[in-house]
C-alpha atoms as a PDB file:
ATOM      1  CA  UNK A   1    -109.666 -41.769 -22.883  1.00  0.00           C
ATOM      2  CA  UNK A   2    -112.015 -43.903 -20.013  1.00  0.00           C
ATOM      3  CA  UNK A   3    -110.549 -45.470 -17.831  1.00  0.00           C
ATOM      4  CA  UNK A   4    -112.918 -47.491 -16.150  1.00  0.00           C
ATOM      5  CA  UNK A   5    -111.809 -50.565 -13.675  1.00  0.00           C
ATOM      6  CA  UNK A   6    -113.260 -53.908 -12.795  1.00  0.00           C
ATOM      7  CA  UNK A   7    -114.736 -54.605  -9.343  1.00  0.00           C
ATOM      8  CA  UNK A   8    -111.384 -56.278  -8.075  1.00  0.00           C
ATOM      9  CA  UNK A   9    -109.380 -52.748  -9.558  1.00  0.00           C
ATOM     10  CA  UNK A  10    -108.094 -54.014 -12.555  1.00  0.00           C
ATOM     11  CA  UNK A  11    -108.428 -51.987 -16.089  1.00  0.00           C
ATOM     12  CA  UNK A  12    -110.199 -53.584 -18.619  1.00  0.00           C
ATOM     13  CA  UNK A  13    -107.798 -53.589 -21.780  1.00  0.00           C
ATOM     14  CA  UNK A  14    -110.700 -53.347 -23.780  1.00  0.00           C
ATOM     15  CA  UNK A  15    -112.163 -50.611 -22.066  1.00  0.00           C
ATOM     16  CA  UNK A  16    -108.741 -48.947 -21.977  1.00  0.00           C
ATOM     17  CA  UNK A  17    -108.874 -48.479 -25.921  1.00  0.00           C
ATOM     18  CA  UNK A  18    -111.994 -47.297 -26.570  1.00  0.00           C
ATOM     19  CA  UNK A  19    -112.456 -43.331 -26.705  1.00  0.00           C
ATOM     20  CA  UNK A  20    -115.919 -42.181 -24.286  1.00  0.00           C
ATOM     21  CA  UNK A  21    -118.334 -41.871 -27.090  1.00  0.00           C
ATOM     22  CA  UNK A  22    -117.840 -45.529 -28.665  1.00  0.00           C
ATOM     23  CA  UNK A  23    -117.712 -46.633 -24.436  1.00  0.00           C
ATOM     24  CA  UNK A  24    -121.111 -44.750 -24.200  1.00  0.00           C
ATOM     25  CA  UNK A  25    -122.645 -46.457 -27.251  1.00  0.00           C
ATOM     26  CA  UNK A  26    -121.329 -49.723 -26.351  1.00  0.00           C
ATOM     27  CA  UNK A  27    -122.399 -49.850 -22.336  1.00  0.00           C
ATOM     28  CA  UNK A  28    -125.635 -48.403 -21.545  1.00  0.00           C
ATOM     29  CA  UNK A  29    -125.178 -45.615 -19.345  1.00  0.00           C
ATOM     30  CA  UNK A  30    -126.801 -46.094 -16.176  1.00  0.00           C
ATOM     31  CA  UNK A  31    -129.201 -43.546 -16.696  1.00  0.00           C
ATOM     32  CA  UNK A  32    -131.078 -45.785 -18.509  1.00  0.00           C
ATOM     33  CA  UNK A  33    -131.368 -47.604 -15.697  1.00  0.00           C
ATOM     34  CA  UNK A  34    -132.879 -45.273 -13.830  1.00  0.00           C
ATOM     35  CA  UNK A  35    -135.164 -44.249 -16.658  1.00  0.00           C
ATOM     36  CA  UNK A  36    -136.585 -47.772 -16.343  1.00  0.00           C
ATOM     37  CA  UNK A  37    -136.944 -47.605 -12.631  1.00  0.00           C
ATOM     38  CA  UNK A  38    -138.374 -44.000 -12.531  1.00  0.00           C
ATOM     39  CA  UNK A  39    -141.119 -45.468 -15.047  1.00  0.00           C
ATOM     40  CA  UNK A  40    -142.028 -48.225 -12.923  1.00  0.00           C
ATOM     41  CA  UNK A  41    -141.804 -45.733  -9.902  1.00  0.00           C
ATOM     42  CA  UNK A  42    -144.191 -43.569 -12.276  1.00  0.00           C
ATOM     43  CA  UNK A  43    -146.435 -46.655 -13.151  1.00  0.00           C
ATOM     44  CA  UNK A  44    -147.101 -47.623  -9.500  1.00  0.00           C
ATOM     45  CA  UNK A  45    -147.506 -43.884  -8.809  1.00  0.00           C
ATOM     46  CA  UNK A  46    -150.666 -43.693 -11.420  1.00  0.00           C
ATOM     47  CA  UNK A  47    -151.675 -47.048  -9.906  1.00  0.00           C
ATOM     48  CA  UNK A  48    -151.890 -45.619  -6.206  1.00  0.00           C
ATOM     49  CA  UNK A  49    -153.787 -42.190  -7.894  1.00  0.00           C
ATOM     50  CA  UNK A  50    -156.027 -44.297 -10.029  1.00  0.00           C
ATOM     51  CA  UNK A  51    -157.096 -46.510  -6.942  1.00  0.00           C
ATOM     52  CA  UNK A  52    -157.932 -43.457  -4.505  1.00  0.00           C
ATOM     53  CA  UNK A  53    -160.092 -41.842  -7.229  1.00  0.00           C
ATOM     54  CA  UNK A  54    -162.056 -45.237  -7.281  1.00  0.00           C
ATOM     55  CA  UNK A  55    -161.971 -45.006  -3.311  1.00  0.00           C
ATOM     56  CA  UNK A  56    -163.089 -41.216  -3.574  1.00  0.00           C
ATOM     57  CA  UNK A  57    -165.824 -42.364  -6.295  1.00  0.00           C
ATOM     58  CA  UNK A  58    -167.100 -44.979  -4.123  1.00  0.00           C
ATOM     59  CA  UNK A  59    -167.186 -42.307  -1.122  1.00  0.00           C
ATOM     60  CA  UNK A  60    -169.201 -39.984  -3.317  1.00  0.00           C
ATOM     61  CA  UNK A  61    -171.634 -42.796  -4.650  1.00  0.00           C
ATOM     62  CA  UNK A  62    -172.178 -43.718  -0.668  1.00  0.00           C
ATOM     63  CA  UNK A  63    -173.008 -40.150   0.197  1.00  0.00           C
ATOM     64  CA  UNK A  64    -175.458 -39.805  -2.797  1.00  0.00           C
ATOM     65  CA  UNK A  65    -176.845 -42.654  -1.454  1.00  0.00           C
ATOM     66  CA  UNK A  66    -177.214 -41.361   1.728  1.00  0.00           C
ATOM     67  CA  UNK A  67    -178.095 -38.022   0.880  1.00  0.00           C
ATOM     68  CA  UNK A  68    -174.546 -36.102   1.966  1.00  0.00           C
ATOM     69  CA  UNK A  69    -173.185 -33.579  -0.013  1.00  0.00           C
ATOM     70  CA  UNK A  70    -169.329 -34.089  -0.579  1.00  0.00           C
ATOM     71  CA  UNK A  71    -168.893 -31.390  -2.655  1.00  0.00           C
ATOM     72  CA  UNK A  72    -165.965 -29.142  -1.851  1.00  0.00           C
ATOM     73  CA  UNK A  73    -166.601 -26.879   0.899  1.00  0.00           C
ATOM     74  CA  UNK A  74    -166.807 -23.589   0.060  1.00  0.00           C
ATOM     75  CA  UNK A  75    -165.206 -20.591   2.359  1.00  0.00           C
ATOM     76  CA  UNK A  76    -167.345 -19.163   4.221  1.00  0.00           C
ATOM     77  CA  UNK A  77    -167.884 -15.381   4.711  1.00  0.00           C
ATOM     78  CA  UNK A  78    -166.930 -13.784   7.680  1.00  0.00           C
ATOM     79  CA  UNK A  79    -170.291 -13.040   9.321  1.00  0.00           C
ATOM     80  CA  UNK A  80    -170.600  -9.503  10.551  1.00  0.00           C
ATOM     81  CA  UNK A  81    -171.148  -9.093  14.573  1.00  0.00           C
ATOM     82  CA  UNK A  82    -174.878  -8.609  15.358  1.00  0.00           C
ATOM     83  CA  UNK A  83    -175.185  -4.941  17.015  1.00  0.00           C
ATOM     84  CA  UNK A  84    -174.962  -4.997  21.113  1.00  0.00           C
ATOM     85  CA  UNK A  85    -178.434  -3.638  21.586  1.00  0.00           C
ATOM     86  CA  UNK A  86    -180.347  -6.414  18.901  1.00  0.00           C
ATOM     87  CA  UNK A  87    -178.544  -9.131  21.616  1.00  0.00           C
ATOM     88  CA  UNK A  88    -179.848  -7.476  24.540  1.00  0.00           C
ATOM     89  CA  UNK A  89    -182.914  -7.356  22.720  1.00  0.00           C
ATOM     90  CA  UNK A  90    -183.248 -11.240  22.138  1.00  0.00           C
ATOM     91  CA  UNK A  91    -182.020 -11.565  26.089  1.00  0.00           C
ATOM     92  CA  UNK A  92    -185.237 -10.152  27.195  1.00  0.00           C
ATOM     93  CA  UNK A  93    -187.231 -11.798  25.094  1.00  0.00           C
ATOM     94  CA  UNK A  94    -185.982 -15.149  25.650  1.00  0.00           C
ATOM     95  CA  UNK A  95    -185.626 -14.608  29.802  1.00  0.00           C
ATOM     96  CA  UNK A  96    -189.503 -13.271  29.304  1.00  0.00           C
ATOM     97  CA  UNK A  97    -190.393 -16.204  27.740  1.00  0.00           C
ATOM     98  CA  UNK A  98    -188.908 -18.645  29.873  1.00  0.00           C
ATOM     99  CA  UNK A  99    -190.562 -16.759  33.179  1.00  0.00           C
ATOM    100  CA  UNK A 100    -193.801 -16.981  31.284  1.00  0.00           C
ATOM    101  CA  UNK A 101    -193.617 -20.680  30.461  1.00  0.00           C
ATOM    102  CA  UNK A 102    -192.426 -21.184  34.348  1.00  0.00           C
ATOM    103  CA  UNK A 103    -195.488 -19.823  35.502  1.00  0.00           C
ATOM    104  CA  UNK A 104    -197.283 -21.764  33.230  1.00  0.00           C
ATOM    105  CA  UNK A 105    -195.919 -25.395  34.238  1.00  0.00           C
ATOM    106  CA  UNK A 106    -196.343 -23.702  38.085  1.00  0.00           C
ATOM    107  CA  UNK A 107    -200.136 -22.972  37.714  1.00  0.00           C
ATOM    108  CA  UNK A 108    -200.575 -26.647  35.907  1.00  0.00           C
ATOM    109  CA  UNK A 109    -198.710 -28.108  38.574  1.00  0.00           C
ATOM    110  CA  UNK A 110    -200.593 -26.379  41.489  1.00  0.00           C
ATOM    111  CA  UNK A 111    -204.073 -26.994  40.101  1.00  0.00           C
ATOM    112  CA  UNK A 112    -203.909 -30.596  39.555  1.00  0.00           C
END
């Protein structure tokens, strides 16, 4: 038997009777309820997703527009350390270079 009381804690003589599978048929169970609300949970829910893929649509439309590239970015691959003595290499170099164009801008400066 269900017992199942009123909100002021009286039985229900009706309810008293009845065995739980007729109470279940008669009374929706209140998981039906929350069926109902979890599909209008569920409805918003693909509402929300269907509105950022038109935001994310319009992004992407922008950038072609623009010329960016959204795509995904891709991982990049560890790049390998350039040996010590190429370095030192492009250290000369570059201090040669900027001692050459010194005394370039000096002799230009000094013979106007």
């Amino acid at each position: 038997m269900c017992l199942l009381s009123s909100g002021y804690g009286r039985v229900n003589k009706e309810i008293k009777n009845l065995t739980c599978e007729k109470l279940r048929i008669s009374v929706p169970p209140r998981s039906a309820e929350r069926e109902e609300e979890e599909e209008e949970e569920e409805e918003e829910e693909e509402e929300e997703e269907e509105e950022e893929k038109e935001k994310e649509e319009e992004k992407e439309e922008e950038g072609a527009l623009l010329g960016r590239n959204n795509k995904k970015k891709r991982k990049r691959k560890k790049k390998e350390k350039p040996d010590p003595l190429s370095l030192s290499l492009m250290c000369i170099i570059v201090n040669s270079m900027c001692i050459a164009l010194r005394h370039t801008l000096i002799s230009l400066l000094m013979n106007d």
